[in-house]
PDB file of N, CA and C in Angstrom:
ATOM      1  N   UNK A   1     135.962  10.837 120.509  1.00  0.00           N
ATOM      2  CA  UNK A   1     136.308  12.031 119.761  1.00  0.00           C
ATOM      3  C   UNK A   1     135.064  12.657 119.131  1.00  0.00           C
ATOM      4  N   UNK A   2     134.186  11.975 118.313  1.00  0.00           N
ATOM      5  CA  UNK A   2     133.118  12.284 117.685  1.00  0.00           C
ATOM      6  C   UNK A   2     132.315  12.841 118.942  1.00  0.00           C
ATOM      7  N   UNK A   3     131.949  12.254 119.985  1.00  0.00           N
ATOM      8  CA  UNK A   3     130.912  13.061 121.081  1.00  0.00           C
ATOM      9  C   UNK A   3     131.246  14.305 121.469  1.00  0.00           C
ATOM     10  N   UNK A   4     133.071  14.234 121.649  1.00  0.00           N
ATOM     11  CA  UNK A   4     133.361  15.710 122.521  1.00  0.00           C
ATOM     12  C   UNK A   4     133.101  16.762 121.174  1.00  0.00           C
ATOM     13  N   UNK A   5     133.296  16.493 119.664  1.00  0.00           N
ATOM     14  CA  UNK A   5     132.947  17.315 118.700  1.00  0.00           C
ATOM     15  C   UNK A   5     131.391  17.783 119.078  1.00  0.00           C
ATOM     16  N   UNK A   6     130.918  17.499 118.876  1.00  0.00           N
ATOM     17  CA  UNK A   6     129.205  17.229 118.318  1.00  0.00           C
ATOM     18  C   UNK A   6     128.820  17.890 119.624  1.00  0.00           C
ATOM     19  N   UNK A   7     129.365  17.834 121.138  1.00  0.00           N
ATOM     20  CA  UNK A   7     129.194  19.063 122.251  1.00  0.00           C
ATOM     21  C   UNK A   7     129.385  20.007 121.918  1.00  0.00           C
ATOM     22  N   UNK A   8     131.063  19.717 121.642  1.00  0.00           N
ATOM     23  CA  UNK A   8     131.262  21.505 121.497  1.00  0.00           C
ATOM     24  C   UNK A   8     130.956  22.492 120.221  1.00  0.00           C
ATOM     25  N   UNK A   9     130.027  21.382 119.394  1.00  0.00           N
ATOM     26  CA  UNK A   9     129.853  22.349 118.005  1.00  0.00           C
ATOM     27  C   UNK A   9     128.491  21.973 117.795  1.00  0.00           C
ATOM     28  N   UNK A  10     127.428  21.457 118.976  1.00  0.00           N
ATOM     29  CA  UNK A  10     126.215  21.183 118.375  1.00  0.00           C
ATOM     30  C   UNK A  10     125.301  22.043 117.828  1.00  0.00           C
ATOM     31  N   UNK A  11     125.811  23.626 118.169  1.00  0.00           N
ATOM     32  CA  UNK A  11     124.844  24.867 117.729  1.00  0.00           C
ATOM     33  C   UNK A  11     125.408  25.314 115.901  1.00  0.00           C
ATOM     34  N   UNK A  12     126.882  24.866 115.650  1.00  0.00           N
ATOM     35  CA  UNK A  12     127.654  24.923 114.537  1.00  0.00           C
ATOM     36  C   UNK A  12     127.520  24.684 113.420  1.00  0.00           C
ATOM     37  N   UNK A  13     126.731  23.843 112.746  1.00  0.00           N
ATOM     38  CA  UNK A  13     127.151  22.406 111.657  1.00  0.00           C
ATOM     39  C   UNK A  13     128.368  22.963 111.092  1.00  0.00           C
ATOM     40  N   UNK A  14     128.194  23.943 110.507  1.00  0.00           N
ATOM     41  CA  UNK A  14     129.712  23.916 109.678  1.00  0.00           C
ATOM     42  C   UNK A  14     130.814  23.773 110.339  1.00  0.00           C
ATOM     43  N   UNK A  15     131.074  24.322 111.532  1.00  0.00           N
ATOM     44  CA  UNK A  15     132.407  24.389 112.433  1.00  0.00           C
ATOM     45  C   UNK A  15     132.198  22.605 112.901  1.00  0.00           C
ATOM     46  N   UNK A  16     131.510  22.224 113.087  1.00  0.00           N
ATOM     47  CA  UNK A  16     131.620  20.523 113.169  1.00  0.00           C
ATOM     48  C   UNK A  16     131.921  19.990 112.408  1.00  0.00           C
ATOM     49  N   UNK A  17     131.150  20.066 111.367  1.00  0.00           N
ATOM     50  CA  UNK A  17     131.962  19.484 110.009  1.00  0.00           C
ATOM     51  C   UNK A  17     133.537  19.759 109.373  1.00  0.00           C
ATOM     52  N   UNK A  18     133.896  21.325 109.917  1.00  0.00           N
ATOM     53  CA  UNK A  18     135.515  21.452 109.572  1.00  0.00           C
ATOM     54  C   UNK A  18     136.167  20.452 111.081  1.00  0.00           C
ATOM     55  N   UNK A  19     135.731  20.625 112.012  1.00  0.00           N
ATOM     56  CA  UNK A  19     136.435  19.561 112.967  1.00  0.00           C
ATOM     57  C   UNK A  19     136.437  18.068 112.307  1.00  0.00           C
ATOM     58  N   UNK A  20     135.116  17.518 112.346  1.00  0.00           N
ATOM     59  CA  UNK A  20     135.182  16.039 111.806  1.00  0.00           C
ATOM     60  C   UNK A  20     136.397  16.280 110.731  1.00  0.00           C
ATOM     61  N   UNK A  21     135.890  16.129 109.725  1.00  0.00           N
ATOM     62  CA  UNK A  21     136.892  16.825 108.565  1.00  0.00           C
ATOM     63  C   UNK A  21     138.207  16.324 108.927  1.00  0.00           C
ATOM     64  N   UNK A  22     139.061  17.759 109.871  1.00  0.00           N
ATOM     65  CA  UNK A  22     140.046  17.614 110.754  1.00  0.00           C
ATOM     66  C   UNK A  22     140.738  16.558 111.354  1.00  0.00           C
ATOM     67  N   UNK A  23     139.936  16.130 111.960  1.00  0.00           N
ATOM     68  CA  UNK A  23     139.960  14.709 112.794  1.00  0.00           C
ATOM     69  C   UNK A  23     140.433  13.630 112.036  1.00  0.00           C
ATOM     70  N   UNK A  24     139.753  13.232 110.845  1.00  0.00           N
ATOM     71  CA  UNK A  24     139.867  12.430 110.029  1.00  0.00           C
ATOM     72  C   UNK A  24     141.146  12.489 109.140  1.00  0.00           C
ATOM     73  N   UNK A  25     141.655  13.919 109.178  1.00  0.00           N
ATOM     74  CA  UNK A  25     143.209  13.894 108.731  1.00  0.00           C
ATOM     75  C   UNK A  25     143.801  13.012 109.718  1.00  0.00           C
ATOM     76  N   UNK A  26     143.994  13.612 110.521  1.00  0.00           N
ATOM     77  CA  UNK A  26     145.314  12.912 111.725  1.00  0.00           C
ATOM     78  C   UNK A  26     144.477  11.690 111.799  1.00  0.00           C
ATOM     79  N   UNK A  27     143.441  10.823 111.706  1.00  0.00           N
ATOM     80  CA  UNK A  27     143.725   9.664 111.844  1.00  0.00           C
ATOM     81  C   UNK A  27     144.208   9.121 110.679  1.00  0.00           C
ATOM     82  N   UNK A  28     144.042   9.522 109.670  1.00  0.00           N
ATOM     83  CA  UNK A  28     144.415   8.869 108.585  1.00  0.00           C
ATOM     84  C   UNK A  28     145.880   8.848 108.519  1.00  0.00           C
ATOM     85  N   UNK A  29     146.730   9.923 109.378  1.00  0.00           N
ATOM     86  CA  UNK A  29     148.273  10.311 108.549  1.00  0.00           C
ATOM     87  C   UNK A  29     148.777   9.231 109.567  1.00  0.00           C
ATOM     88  N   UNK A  30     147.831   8.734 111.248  1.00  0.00           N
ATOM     89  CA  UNK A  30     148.177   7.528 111.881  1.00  0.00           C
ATOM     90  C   UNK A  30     147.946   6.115 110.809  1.00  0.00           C
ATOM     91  N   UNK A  31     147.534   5.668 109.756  1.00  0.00           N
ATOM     92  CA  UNK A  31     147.162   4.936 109.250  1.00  0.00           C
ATOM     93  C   UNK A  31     145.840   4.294 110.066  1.00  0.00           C
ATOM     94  N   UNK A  32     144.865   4.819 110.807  1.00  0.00           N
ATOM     95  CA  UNK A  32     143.601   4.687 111.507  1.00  0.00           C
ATOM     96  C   UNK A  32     142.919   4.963 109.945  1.00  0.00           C
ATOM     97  N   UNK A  33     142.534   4.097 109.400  1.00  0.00           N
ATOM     98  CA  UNK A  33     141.524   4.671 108.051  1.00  0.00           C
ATOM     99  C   UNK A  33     140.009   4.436 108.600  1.00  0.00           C
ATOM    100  N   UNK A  34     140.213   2.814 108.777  1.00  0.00           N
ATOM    101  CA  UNK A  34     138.387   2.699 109.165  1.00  0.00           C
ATOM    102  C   UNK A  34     138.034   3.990 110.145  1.00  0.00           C
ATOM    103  N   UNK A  35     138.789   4.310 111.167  1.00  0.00           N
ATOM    104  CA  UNK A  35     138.310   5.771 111.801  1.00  0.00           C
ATOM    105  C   UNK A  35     138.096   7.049 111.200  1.00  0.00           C
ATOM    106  N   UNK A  36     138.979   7.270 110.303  1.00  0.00           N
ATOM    107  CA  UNK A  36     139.347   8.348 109.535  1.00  0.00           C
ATOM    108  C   UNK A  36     138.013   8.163 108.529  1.00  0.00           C
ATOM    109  N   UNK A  37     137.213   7.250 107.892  1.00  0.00           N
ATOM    110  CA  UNK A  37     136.183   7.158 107.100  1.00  0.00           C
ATOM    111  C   UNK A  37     134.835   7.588 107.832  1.00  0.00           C
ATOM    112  N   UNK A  38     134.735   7.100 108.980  1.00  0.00           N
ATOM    113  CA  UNK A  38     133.743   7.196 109.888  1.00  0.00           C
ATOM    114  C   UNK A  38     134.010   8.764 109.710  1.00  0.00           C
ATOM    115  N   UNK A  39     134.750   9.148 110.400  1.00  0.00           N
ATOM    116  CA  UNK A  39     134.625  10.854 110.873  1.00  0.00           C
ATOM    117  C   UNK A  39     134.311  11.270 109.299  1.00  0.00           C
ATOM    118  N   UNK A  40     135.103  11.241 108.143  1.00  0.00           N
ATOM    119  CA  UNK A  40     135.011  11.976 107.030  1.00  0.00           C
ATOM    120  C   UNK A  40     132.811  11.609 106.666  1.00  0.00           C
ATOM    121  N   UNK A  41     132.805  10.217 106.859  1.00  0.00           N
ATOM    122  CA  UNK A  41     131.165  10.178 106.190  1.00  0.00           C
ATOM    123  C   UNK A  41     130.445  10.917 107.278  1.00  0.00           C
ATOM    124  N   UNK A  42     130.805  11.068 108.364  1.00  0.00           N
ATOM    125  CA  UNK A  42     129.835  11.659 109.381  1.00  0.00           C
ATOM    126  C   UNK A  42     129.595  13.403 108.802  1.00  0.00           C
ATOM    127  N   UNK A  43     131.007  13.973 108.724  1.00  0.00           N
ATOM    128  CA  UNK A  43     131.267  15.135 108.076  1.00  0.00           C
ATOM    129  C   UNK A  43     130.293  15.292 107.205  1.00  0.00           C
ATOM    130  N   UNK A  44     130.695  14.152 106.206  1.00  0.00           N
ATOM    131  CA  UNK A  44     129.862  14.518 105.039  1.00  0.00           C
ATOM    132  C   UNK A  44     128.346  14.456 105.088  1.00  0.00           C
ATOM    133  N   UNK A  45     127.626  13.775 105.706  1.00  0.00           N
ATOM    134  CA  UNK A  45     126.588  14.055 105.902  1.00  0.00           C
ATOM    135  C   UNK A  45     126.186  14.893 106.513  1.00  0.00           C
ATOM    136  N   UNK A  46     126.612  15.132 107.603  1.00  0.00           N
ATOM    137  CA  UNK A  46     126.211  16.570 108.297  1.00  0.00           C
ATOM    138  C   UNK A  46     126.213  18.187 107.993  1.00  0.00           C
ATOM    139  N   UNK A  47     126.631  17.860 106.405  1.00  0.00           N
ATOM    140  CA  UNK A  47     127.143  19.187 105.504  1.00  0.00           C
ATOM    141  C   UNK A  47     125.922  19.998 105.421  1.00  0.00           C
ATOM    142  N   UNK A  48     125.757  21.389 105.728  1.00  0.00           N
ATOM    143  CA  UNK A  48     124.761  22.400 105.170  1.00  0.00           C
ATOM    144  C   UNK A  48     124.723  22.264 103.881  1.00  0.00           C
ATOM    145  N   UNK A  49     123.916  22.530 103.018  1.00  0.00           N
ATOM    146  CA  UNK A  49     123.300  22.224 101.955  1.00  0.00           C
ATOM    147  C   UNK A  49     123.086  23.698 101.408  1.00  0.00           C
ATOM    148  N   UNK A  50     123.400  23.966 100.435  1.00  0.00           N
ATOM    149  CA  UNK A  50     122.790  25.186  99.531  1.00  0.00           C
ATOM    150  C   UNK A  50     123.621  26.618  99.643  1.00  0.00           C
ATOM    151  N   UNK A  51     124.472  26.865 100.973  1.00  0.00           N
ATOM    152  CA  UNK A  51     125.558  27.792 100.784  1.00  0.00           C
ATOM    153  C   UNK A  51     126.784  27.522 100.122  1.00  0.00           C
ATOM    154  N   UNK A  52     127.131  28.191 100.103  1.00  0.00           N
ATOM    155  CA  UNK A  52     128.676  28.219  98.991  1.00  0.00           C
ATOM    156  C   UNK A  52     129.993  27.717 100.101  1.00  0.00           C
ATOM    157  N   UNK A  53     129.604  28.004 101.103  1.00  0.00           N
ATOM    158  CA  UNK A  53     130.525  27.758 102.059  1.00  0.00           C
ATOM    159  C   UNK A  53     130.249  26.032 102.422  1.00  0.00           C
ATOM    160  N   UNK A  54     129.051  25.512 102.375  1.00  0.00           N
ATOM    161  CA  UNK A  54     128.769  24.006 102.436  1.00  0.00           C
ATOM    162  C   UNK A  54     129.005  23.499 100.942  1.00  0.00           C
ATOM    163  N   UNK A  55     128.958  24.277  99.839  1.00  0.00           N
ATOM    164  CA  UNK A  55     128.966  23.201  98.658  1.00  0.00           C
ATOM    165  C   UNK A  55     130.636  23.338  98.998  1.00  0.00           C
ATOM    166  N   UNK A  56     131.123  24.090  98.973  1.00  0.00           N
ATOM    167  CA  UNK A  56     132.703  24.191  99.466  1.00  0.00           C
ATOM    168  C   UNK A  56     133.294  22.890 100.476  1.00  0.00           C
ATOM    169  N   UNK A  57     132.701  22.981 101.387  1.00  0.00           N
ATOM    170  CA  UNK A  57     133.085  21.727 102.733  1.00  0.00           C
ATOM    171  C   UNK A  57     132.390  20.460 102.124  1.00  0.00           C
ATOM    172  N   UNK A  58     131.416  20.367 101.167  1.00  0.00           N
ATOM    173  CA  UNK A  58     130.756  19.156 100.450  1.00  0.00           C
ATOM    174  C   UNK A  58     132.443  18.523  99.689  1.00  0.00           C
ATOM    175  N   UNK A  59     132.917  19.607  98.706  1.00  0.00           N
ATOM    176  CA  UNK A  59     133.471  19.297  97.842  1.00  0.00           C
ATOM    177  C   UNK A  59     134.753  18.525  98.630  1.00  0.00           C
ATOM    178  N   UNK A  60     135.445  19.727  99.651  1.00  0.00           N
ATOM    179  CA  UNK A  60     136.419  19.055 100.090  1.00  0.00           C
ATOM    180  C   UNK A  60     136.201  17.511 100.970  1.00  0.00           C
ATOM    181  N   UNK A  61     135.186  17.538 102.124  1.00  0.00           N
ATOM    182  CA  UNK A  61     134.776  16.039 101.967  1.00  0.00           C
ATOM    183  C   UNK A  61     134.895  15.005 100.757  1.00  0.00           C
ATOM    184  N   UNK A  62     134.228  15.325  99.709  1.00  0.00           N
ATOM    185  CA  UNK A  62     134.430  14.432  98.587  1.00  0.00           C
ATOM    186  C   UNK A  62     135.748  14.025  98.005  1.00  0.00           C
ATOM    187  N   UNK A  63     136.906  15.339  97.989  1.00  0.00           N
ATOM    188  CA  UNK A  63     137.954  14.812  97.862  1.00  0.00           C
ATOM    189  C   UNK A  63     138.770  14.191  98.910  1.00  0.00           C
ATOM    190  N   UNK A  64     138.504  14.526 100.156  1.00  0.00           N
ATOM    191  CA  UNK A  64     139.018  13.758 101.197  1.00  0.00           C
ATOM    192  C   UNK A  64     138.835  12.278 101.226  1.00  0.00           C
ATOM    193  N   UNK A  65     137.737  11.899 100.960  1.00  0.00           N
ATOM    194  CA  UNK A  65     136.787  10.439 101.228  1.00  0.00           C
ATOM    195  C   UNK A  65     137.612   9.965  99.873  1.00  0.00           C
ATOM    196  N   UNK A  66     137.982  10.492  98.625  1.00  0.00           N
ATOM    197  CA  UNK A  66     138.392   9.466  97.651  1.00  0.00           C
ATOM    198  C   UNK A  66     139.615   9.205  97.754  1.00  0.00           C
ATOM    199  N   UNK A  67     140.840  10.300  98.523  1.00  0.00           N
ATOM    200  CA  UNK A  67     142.375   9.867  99.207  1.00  0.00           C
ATOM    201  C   UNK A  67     142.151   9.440 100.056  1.00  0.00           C
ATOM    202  N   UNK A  68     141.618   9.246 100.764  1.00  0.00           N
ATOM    203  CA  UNK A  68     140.992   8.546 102.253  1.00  0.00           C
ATOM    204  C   UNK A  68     141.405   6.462 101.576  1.00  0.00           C
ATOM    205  N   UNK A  69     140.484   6.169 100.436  1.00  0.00           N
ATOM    206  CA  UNK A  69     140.175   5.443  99.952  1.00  0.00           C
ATOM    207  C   UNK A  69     141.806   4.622  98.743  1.00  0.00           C
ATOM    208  N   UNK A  70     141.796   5.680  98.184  1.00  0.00           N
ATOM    209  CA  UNK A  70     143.593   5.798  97.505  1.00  0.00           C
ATOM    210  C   UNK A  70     144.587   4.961  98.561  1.00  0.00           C
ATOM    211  N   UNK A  71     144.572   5.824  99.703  1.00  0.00           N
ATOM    212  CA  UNK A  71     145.776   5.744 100.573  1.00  0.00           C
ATOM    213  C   UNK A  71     145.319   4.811 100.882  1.00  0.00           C
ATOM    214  N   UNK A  72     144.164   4.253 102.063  1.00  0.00           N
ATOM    215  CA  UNK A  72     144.386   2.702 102.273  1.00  0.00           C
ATOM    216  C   UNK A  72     144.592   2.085 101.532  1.00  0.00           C
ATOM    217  N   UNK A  73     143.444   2.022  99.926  1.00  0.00           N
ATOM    218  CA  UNK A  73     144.315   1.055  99.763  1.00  0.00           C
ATOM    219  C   UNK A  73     146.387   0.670  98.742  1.00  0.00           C
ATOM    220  N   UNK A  74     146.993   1.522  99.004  1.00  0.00           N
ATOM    221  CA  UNK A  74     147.872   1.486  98.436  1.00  0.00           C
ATOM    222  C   UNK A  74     148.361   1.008 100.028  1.00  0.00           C
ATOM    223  N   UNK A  75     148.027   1.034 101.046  1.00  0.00           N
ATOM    224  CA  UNK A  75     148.917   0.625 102.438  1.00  0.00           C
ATOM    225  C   UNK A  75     148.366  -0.853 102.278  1.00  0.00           C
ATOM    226  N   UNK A  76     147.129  -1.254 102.403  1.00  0.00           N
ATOM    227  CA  UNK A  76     146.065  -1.934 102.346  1.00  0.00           C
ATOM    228  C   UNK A  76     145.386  -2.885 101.214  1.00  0.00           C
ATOM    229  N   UNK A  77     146.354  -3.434 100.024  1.00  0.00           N
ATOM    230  CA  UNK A  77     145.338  -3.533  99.011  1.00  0.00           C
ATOM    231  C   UNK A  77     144.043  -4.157  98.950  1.00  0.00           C
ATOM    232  N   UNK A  78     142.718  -4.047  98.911  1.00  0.00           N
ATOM    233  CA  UNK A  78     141.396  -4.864  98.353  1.00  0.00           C
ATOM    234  C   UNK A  78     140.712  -3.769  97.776  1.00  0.00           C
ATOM    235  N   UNK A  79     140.092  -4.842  96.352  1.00  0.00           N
ATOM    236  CA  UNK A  79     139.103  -4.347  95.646  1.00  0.00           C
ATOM    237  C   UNK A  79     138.176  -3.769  95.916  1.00  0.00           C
ATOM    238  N   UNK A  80     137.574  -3.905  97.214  1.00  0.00           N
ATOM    239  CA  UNK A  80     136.731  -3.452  97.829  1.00  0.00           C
ATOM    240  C   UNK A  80     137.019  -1.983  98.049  1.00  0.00           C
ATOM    241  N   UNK A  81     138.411  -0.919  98.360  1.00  0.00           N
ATOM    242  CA  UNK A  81     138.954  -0.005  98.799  1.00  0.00           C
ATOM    243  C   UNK A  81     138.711   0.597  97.366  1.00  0.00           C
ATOM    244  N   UNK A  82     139.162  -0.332  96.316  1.00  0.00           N
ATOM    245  CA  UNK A  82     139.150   0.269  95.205  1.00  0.00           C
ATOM    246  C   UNK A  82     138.289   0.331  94.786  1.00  0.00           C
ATOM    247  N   UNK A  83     137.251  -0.066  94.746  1.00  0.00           N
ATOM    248  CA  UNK A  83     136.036   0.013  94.234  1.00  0.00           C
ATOM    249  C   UNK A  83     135.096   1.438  94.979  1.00  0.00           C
ATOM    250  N   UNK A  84     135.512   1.544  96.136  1.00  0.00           N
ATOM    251  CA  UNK A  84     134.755   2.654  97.008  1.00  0.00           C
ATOM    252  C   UNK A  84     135.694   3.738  96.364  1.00  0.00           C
ATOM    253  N   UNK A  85     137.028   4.056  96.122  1.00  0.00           N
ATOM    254  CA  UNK A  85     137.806   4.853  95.676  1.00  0.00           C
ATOM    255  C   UNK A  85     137.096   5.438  94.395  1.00  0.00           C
ATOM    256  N   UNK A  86     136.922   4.438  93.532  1.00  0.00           N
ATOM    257  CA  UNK A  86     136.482   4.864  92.411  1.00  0.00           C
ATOM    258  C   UNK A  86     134.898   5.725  92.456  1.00  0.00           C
ATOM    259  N   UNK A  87     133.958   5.075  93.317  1.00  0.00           N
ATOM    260  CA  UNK A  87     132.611   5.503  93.764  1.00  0.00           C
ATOM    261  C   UNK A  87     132.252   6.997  93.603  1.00  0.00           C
ATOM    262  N   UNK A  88     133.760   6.901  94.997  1.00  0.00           N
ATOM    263  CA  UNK A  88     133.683   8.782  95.326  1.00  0.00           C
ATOM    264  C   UNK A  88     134.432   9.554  94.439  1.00  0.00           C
ATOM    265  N   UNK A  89     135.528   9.055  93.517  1.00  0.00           N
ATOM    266  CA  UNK A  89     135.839   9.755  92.453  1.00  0.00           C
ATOM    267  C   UNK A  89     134.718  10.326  91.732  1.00  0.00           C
ATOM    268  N   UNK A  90     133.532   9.129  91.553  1.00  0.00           N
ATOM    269  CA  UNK A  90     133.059   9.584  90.484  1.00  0.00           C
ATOM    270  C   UNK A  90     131.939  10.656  90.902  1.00  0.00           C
ATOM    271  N   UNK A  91     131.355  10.438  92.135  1.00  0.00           N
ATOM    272  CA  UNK A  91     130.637  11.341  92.959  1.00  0.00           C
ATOM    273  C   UNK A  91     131.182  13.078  92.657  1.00  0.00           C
ATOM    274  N   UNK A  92     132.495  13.335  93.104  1.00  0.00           N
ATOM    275  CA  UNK A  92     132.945  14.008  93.048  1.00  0.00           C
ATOM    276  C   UNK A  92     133.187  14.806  91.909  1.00  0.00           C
ATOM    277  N   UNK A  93     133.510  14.227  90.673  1.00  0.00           N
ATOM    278  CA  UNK A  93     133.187  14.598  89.368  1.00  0.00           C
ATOM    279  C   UNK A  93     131.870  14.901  88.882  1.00  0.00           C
ATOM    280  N   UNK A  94     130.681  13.890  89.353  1.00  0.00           N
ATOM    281  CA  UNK A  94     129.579  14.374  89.381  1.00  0.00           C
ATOM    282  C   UNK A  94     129.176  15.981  90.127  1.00  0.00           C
ATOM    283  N   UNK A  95     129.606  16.409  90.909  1.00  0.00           N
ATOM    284  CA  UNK A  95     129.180  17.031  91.971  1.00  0.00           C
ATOM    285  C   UNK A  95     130.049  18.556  91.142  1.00  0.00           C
ATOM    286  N   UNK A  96     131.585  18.043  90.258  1.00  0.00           N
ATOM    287  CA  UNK A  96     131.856  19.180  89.828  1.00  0.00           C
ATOM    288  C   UNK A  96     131.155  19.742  88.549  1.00  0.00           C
ATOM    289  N   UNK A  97     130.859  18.588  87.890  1.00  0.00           N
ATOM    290  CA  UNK A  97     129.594  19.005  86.905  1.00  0.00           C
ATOM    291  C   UNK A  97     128.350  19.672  87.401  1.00  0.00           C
ATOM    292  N   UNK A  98     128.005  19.737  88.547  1.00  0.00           N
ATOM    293  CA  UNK A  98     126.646  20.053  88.737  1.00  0.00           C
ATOM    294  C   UNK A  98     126.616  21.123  89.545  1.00  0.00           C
ATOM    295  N   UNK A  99     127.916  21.696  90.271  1.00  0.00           N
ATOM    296  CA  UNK A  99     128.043  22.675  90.878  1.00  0.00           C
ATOM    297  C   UNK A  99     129.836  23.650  90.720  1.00  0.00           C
ATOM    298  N   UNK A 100     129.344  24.531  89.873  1.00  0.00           N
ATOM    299  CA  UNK A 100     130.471  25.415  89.432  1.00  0.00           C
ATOM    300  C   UNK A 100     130.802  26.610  90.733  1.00  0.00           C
ATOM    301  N   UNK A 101     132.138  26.713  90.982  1.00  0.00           N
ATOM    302  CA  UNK A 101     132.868  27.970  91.621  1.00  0.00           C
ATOM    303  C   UNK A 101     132.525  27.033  92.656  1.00  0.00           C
ATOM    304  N   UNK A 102     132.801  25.529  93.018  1.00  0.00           N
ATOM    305  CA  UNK A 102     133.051  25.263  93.876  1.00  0.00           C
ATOM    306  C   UNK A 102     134.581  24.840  94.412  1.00  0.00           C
ATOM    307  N   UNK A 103     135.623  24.916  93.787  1.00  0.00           N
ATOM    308  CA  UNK A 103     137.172  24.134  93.864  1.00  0.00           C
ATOM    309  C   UNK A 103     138.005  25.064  94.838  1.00  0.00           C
ATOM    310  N   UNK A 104     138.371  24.173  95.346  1.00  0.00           N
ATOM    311  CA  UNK A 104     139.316  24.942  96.798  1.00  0.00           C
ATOM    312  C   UNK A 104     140.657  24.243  96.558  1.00  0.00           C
ATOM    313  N   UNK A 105     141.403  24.798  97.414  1.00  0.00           N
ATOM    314  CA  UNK A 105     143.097  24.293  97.302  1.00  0.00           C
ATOM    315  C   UNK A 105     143.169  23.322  97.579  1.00  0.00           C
ATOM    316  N   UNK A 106     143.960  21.859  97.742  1.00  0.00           N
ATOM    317  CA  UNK A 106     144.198  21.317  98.224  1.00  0.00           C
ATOM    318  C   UNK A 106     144.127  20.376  99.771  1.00  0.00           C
ATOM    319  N   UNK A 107     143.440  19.538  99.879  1.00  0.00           N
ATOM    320  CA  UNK A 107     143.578  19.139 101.691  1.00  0.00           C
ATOM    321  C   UNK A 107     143.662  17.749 101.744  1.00  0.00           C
ATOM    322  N   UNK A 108     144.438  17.622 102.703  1.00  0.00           N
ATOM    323  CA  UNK A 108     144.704  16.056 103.414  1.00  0.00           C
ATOM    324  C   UNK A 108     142.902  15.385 103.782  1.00  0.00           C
ATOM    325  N   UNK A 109     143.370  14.121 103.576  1.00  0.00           N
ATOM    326  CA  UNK A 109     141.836  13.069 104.292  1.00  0.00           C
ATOM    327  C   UNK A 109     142.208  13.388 105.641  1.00  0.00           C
TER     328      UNK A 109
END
């Protein structure tokens, strides 16, 4: 899945990153998490940096990756889930402190 992305969006980053993104919903709503993490951190790293439209796809990554983390482990329990849960919570809070007029509606991991 990740290769046929990264073809068809290698000129993109952002349109790759809303696919990964994407991707990482439906594996997650399969209960596929370890997959669904992979695609969301790949996302997230591959984020443009410094437009409003990437601090935007930053943010929603960030909230994706911490329900990502929620949901396993409430299917899944270990500390370990919870402990990464909490990580990117706090990332994410960090990230809303440090970057304003970034909050978007709502989205699935």
């Amino acid at each position: 899945m990740l290769a046929l992305q990264q073809k068809l969006w290698a000129n993109n980053a952002e349109q790759l990153t809303k696919s990964l993104l994407s991707g990482a919903g439906l594996l997650s709503q399969f209960g596929r998490f370890a997959d669904a993490g992979k695609l969301l951190l790949e996302g997230y790293q591959r984020l443009p940096s410094g437009l409003l439209a990437g601090l935007k796809l930053k943010r929603d990554a960030l909230k994706r990756l911490v329900r990502l983390y929620e949901k396993w482990n409430e299917q899944e329990p270990d500390q370990r889930r919870a402990e990464k849960a909490a990580e990117w919570r706090q990332q994410l809070t960090d990230f809303d402190k440090s970057t304003p007029n970034t909050k978007t509606g709502d989205t699935q991991p």
